[in-house]
C-alpha atoms as a PDB file:
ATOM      1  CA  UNK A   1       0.000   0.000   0.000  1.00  0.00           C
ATOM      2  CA  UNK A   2       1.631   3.055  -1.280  1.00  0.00           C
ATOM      3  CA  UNK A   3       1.382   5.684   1.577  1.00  0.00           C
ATOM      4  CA  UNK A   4       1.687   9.513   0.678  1.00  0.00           C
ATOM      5  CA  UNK A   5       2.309  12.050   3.180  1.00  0.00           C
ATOM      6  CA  UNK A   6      -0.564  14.706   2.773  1.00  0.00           C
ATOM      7  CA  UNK A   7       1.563  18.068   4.105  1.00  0.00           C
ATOM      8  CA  UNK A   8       5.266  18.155   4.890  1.00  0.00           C
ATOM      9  CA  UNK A   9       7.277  21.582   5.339  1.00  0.00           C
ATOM     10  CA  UNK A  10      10.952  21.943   4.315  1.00  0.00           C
ATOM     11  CA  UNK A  11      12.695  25.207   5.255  1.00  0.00           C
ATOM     12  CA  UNK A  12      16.214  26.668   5.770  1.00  0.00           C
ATOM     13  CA  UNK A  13      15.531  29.915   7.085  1.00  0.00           C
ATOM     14  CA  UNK A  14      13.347  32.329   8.672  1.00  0.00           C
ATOM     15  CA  UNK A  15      11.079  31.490  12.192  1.00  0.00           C
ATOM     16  CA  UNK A  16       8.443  29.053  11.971  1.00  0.00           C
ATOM     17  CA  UNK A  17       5.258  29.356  13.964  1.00  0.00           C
ATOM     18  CA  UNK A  18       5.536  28.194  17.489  1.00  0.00           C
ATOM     19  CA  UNK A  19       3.840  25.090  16.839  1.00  0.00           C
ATOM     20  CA  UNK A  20       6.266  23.191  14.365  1.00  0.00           C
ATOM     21  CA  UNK A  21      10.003  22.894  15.340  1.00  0.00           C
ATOM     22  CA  UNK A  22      12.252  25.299  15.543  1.00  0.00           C
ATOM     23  CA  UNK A  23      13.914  24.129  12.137  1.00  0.00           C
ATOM     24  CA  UNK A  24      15.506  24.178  10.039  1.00  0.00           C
ATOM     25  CA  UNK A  25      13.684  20.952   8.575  1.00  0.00           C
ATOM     26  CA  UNK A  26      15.603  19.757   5.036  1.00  0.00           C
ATOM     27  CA  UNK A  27      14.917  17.403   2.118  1.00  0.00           C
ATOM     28  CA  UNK A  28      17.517  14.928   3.719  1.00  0.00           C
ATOM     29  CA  UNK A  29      15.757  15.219   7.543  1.00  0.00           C
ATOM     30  CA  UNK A  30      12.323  14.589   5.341  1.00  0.00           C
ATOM     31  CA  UNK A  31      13.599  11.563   3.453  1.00  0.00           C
ATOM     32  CA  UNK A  32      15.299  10.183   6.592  1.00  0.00           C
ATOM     33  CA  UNK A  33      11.824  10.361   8.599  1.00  0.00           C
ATOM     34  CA  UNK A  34       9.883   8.697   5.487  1.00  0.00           C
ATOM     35  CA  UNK A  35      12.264   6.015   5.343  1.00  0.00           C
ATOM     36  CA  UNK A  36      12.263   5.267   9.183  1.00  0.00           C
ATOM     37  CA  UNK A  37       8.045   5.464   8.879  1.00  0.00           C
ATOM     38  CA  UNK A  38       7.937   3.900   5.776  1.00  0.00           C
ATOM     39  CA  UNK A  39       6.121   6.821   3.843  1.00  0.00           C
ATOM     40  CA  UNK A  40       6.549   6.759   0.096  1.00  0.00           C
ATOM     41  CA  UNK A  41       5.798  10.415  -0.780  1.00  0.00           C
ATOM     42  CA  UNK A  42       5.199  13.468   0.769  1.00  0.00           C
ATOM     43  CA  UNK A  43       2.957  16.938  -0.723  1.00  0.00           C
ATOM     44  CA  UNK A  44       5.556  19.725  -0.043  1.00  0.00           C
ATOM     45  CA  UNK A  45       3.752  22.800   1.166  1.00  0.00           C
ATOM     46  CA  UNK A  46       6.293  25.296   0.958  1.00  0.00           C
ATOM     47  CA  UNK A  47       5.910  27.452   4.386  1.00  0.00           C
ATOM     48  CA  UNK A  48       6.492  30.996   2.323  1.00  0.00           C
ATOM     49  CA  UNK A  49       5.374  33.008   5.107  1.00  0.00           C
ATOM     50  CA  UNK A  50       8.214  32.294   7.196  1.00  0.00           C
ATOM     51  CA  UNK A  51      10.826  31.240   4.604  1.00  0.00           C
ATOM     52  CA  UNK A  52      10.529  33.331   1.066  1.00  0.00           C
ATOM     53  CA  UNK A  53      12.805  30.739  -0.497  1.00  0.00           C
ATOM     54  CA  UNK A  54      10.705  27.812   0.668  1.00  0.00           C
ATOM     55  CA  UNK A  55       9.066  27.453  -3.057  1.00  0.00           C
ATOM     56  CA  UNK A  56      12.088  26.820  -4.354  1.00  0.00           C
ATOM     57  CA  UNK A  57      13.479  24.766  -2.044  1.00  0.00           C
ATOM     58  CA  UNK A  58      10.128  22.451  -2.816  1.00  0.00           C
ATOM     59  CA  UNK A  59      11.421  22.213  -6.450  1.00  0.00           C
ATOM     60  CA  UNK A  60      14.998  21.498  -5.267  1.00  0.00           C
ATOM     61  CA  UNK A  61      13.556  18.414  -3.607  1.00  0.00           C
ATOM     62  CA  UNK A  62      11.301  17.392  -6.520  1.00  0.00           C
ATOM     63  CA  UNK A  63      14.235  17.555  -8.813  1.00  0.00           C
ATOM     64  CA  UNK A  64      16.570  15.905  -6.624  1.00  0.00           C
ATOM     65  CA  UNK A  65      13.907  12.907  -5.436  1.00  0.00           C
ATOM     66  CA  UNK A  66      10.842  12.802  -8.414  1.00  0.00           C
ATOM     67  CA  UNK A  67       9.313   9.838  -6.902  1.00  0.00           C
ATOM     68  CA  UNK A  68       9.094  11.185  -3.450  1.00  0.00           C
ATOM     69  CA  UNK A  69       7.718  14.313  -3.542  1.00  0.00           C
ATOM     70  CA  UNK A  70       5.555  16.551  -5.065  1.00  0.00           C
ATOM     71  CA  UNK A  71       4.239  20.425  -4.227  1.00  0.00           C
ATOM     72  CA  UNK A  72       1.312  22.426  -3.567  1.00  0.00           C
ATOM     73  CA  UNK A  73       3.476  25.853  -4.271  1.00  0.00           C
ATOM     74  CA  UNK A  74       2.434  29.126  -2.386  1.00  0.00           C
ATOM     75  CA  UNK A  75       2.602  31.926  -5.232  1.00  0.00           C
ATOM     76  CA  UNK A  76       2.224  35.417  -3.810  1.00  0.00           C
ATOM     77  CA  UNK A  77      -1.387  36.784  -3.998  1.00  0.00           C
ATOM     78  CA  UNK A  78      -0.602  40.294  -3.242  1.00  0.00           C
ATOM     79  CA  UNK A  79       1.514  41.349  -6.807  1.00  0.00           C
ATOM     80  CA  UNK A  80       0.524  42.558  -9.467  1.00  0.00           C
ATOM     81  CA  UNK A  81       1.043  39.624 -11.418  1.00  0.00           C
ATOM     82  CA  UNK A  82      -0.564  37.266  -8.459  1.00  0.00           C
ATOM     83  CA  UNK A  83      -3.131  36.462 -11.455  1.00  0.00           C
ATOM     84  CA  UNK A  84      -0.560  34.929 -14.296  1.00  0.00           C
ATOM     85  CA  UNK A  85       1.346  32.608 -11.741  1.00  0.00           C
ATOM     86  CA  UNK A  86      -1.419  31.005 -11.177  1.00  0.00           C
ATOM     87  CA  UNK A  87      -1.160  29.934 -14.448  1.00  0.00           C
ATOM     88  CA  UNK A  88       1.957  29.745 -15.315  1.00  0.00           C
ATOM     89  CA  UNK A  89       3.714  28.490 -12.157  1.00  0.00           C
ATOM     90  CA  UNK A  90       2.037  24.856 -12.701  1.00  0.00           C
ATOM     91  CA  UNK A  91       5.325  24.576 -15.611  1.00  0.00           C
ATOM     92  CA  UNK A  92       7.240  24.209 -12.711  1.00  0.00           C
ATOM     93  CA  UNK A  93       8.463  20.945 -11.647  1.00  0.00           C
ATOM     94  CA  UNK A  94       6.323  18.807  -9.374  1.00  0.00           C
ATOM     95  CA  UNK A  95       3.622  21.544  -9.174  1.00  0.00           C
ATOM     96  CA  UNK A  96       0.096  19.844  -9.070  1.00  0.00           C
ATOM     97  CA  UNK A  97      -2.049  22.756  -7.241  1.00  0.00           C
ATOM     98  CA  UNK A  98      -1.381  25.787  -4.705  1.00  0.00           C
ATOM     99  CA  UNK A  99      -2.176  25.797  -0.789  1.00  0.00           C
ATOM    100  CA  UNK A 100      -2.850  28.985   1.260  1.00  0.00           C
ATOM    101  CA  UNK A 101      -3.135  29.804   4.563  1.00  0.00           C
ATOM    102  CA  UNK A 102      -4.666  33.476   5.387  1.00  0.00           C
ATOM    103  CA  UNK A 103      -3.481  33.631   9.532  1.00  0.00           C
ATOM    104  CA  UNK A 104      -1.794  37.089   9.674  1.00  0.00           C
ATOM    105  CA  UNK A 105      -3.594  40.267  10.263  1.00  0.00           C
ATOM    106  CA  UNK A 106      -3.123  41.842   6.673  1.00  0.00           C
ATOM    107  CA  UNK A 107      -4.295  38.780   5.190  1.00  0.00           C
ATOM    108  CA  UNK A 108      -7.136  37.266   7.637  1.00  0.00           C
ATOM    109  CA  UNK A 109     -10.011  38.059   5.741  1.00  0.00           C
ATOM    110  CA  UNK A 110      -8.988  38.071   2.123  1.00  0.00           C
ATOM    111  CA  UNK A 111     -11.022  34.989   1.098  1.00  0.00           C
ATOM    112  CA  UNK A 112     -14.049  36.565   2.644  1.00  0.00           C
ATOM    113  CA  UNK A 113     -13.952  40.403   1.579  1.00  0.00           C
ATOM    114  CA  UNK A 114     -13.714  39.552  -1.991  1.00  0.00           C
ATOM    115  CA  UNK A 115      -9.760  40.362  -2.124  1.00  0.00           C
ATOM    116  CA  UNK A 116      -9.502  36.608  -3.149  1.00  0.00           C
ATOM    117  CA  UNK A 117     -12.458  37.032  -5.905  1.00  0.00           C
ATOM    118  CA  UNK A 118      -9.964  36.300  -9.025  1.00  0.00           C
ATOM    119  CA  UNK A 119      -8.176  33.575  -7.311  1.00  0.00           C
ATOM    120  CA  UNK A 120     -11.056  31.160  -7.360  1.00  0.00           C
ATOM    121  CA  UNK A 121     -11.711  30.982 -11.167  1.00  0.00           C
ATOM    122  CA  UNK A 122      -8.439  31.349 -11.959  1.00  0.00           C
ATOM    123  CA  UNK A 123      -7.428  28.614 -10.028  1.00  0.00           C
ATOM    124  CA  UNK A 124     -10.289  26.836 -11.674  1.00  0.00           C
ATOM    125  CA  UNK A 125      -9.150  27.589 -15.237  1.00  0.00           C
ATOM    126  CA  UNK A 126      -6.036  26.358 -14.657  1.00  0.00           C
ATOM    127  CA  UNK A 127      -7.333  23.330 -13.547  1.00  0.00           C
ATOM    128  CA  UNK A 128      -4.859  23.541 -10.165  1.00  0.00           C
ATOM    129  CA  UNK A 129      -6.364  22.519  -6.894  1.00  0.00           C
ATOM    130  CA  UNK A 130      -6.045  24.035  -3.722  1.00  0.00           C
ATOM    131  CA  UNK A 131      -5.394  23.232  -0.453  1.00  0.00           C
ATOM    132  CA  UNK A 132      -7.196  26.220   1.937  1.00  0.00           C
ATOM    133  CA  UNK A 133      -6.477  26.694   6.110  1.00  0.00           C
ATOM    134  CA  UNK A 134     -10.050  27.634   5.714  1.00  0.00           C
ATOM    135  CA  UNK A 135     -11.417  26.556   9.371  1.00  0.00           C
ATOM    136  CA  UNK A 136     -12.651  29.772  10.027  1.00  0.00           C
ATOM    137  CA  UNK A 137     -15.027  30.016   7.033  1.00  0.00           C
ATOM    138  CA  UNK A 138     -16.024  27.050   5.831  1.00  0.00           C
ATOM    139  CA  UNK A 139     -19.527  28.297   4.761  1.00  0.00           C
ATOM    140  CA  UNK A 140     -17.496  30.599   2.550  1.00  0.00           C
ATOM    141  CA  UNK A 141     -15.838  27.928   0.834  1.00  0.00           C
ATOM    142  CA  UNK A 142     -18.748  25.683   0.375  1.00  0.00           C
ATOM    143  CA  UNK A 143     -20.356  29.242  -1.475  1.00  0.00           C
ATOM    144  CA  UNK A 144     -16.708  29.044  -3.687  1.00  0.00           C
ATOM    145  CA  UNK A 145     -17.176  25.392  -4.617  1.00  0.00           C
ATOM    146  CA  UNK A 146     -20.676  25.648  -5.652  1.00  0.00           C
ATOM    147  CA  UNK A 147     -20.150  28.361  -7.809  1.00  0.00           C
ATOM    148  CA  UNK A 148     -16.577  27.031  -9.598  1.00  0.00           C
ATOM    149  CA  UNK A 149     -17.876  23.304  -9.861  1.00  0.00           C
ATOM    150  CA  UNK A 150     -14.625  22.550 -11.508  1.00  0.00           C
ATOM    151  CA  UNK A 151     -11.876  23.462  -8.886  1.00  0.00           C
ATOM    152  CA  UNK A 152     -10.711  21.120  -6.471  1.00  0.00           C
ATOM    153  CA  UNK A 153     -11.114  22.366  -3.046  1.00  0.00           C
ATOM    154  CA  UNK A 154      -9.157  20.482   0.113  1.00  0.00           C
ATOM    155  CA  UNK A 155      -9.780  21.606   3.532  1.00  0.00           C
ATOM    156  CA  UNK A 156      -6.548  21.281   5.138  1.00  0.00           C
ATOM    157  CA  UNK A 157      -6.206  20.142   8.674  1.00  0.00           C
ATOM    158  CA  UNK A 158      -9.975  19.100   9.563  1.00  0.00           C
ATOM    159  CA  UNK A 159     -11.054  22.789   9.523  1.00  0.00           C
ATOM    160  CA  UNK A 160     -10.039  21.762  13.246  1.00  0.00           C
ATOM    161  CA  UNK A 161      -9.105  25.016  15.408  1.00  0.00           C
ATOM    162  CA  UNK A 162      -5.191  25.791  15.846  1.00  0.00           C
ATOM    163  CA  UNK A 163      -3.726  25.106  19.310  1.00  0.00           C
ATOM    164  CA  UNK A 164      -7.031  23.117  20.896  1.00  0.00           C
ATOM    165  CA  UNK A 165      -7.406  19.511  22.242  1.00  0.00           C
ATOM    166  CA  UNK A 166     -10.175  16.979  22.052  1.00  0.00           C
ATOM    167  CA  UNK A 167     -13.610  17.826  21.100  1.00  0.00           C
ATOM    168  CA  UNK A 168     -12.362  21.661  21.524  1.00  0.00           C
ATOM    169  CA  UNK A 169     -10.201  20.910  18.598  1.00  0.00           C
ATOM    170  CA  UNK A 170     -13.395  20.319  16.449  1.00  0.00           C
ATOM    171  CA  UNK A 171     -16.246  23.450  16.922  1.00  0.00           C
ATOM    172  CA  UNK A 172     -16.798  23.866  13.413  1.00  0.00           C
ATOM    173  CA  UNK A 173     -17.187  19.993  11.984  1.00  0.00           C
ATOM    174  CA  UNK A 174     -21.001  20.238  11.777  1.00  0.00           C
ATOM    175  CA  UNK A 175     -19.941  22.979   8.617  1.00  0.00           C
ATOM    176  CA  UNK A 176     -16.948  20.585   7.465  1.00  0.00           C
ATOM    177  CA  UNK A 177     -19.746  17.805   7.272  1.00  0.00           C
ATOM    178  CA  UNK A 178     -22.343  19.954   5.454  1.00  0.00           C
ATOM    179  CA  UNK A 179     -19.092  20.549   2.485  1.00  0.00           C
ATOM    180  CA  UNK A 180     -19.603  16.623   1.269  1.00  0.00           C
ATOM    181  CA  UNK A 181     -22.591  17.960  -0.363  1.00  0.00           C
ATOM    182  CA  UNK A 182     -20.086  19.371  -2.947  1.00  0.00           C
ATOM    183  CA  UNK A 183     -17.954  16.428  -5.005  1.00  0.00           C
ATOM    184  CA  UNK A 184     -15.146  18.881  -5.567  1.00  0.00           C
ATOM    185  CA  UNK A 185     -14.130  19.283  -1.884  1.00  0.00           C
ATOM    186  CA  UNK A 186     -12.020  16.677  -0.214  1.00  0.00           C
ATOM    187  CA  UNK A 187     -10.631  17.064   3.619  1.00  0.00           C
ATOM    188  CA  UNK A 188      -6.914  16.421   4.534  1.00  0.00           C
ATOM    189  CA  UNK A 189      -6.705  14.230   8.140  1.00  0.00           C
ATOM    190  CA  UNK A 190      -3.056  16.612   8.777  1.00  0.00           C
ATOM    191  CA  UNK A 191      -2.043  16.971  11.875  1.00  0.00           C
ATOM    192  CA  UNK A 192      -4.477  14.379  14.108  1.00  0.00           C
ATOM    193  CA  UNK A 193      -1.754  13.423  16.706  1.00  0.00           C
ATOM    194  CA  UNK A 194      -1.868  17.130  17.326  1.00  0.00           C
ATOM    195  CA  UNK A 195      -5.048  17.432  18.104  1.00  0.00           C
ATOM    196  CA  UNK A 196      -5.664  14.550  20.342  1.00  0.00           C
ATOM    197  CA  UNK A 197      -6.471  14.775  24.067  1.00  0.00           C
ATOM    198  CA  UNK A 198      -4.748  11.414  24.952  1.00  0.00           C
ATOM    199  CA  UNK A 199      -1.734   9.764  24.066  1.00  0.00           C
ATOM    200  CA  UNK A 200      -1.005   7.061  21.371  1.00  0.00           C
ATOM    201  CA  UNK A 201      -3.313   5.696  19.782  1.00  0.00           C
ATOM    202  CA  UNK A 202      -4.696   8.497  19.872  1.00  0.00           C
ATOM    203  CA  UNK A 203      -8.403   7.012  20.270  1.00  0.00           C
ATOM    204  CA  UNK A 204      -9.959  10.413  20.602  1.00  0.00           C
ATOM    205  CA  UNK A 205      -9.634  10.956  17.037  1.00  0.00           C
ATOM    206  CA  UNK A 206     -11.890   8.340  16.270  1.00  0.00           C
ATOM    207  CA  UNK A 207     -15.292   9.764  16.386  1.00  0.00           C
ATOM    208  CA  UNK A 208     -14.146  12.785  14.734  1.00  0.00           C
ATOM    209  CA  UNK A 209     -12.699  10.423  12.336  1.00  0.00           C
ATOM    210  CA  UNK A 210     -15.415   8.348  11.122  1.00  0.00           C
ATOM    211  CA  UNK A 211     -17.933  11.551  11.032  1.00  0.00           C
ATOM    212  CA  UNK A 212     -15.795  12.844   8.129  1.00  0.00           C
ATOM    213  CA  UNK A 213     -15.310   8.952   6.503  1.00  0.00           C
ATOM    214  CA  UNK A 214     -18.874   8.685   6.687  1.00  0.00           C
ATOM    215  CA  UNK A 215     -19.938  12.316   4.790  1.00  0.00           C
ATOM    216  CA  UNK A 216     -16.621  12.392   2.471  1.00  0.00           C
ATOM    217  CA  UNK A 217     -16.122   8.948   1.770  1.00  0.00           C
ATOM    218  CA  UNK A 218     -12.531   7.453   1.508  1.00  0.00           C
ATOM    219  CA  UNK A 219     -11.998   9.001  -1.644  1.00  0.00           C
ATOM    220  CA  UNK A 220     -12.043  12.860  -0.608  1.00  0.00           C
ATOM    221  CA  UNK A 221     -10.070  12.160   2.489  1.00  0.00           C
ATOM    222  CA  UNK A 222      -6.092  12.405   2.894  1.00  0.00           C
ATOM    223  CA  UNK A 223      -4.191  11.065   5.401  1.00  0.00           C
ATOM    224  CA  UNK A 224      -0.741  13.222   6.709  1.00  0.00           C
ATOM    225  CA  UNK A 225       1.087  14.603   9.299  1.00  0.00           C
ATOM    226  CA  UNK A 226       2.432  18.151   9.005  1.00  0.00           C
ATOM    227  CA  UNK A 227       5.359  16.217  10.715  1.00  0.00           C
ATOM    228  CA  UNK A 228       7.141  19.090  12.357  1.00  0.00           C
ATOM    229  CA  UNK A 229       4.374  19.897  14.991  1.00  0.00           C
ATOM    230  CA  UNK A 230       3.738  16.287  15.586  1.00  0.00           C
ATOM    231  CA  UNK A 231       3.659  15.188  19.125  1.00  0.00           C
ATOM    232  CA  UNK A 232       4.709  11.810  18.298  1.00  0.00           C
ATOM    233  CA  UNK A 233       7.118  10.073  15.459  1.00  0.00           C
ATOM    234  CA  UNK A 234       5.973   9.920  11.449  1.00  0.00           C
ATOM    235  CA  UNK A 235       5.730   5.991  12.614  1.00  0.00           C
ATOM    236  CA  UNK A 236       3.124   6.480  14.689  1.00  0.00           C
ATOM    237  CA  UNK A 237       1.370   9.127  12.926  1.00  0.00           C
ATOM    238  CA  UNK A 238       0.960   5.497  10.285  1.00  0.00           C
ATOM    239  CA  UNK A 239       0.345   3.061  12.362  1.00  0.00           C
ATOM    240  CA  UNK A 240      -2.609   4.974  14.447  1.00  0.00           C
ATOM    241  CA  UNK A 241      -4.364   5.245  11.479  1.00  0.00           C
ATOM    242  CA  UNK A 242      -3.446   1.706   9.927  1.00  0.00           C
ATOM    243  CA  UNK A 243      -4.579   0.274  12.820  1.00  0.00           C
ATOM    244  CA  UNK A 244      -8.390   1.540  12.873  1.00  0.00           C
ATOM    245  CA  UNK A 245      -9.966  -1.331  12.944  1.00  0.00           C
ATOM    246  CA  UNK A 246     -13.611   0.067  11.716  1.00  0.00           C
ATOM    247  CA  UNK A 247     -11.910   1.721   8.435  1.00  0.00           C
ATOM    248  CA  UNK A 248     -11.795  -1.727   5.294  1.00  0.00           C
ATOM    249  CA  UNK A 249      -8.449  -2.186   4.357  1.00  0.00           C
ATOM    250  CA  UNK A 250      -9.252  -1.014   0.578  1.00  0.00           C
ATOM    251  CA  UNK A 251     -10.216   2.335   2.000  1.00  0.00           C
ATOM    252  CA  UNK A 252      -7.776   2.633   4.167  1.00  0.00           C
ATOM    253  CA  UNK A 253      -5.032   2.036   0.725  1.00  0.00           C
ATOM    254  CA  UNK A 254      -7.118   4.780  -0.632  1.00  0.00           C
ATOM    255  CA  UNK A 255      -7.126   7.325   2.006  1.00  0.00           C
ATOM    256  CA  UNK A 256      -3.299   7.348   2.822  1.00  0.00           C
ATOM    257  CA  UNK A 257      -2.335   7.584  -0.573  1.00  0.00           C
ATOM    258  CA  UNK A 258      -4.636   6.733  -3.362  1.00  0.00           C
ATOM    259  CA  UNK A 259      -7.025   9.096  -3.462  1.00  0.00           C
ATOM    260  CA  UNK A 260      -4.851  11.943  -2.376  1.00  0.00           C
ATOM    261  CA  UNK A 261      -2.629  10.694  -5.830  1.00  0.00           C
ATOM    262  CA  UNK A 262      -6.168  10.565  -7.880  1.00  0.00           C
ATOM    263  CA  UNK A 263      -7.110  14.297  -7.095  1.00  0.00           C
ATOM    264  CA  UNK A 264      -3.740  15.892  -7.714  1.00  0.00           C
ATOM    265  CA  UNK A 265      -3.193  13.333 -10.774  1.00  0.00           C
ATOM    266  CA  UNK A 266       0.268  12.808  -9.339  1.00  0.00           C
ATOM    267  CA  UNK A 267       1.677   9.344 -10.994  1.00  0.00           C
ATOM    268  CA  UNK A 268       4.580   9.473  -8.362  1.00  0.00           C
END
């Protein structure tokens, strides 16, 4: 069973956010931890905010491992030419959609004050899916899907709240449930470990679990790790979910790795 990492950060520079590790966290640390965990591939999501060079260094690491790795860049969305890379940044090696994340003050509510209203169909033209940190307005996104049937939306993370445990860690999945209506959003399972309330297995994750398995189906949900703000090793961010016992082993194939591969049309 092929198993594809659904976010993974490489940086040389800059401060991350105080959640992930102080850094900084290489192609060689990244294919080190795979190997350990036994993780095929990994989605680079280049962390631009902290590290400008990051986009780059995701191409570096596509070029240097092309069966490992692939990217969902971060292009700028505040130049003038924002609009063109869109386009023309999917040349670039490895590229198979964009992911943003709008958590600074300057940027907070661009995809909701109609800053972001070009983005959406020229994302769609392109035919590039996107990865959103869109927790906070999920409603918002479910409004962007229905009207641009033919981008791919992914809701990174759960739409679970930064920094909470447990059930606090999930306020907002009654809205993440109510996006399965649309067949062009998926959910990414990132970060779990993180937000669990006990320790490994991490059992608490469960019911959260199997709410989104049973609205999204195994083939709009990826399994990951965003591995530097795990509180446990890339081995046990697999095996918890491998060892589910409620989840058929067919969609389990599909959910850390398949279907993630399907909706970016990455061939590995």
């Amino acid at each position: 069973m092929p198993i594809i990492d659904a976010q993974v950060h490489l940086w040389r520079k800059g401060t991350p956010t105080v959640l992930h590790i102080a850094g900084p966290y290489l192609v060689e640390d990244a294919i080190r931890g795979m190997d350990e965990a036994g993780v095929d591939g990994a989605i680079l999501h280049p962390p631009a905010s902290w590290d400008p060079d990051s986009n780059e260094q995701a191409v570096e690491a596509v070029r240097a491992y092309p069966k490992r790795f692939a990217i969902l860049g971060n292009p700028p969305l505040d130049r003038p030419d924002s609009s063109s890379l869109i386009a023309s940044w999917k040349m670039r090696p490895g590229m198979l959609g964009y992911r943003f994340y709008f958590n600074q003050p300057h940027n907070r509510s661009w995809p909701v004050d109609g800053t972001l209203d070009w983005l959406w169909p020229a994302a769609e033209k392109a035919q590039m899916p996107l990865a959103l940190l869109a927790g906070e307005w999920l409603p918002q996104l479910g409004e962007i899907a229905a009207r641009h049937p033919g981008l791919k939306l992914a809701v990174d993370h759960m739409g679970a709240l930064r920094g909470a445990k447990g059930d606090a860690a999930f306020p907002k999945m009654p809205e993440l449930l109510a996006l399965a209506r649309y067949p062009n959003v998926s959910v990414k399972l990132t970060g779990g470990p993180f937000y669990a309330d006990d320790a490994y297995p991490f059992k608490s994750l469960h019911k959260h679990y199997r709410a989104m398995y049973d609205a999204f189906g195994p083939r709009r949900l990826f399994w990951g790790t965003d591995i530097t703000k795990m509180p446990c090793s890339w081995r046990q961010c697999v095996t918890h979910f491998q060892e589910i016992d409620w989840i058929p082993e067919a969609d389990k194939k599909l959910i850390m790795g398949d279907a993630i591969s399907a909706w970016l049309g990455w061939t590995g």
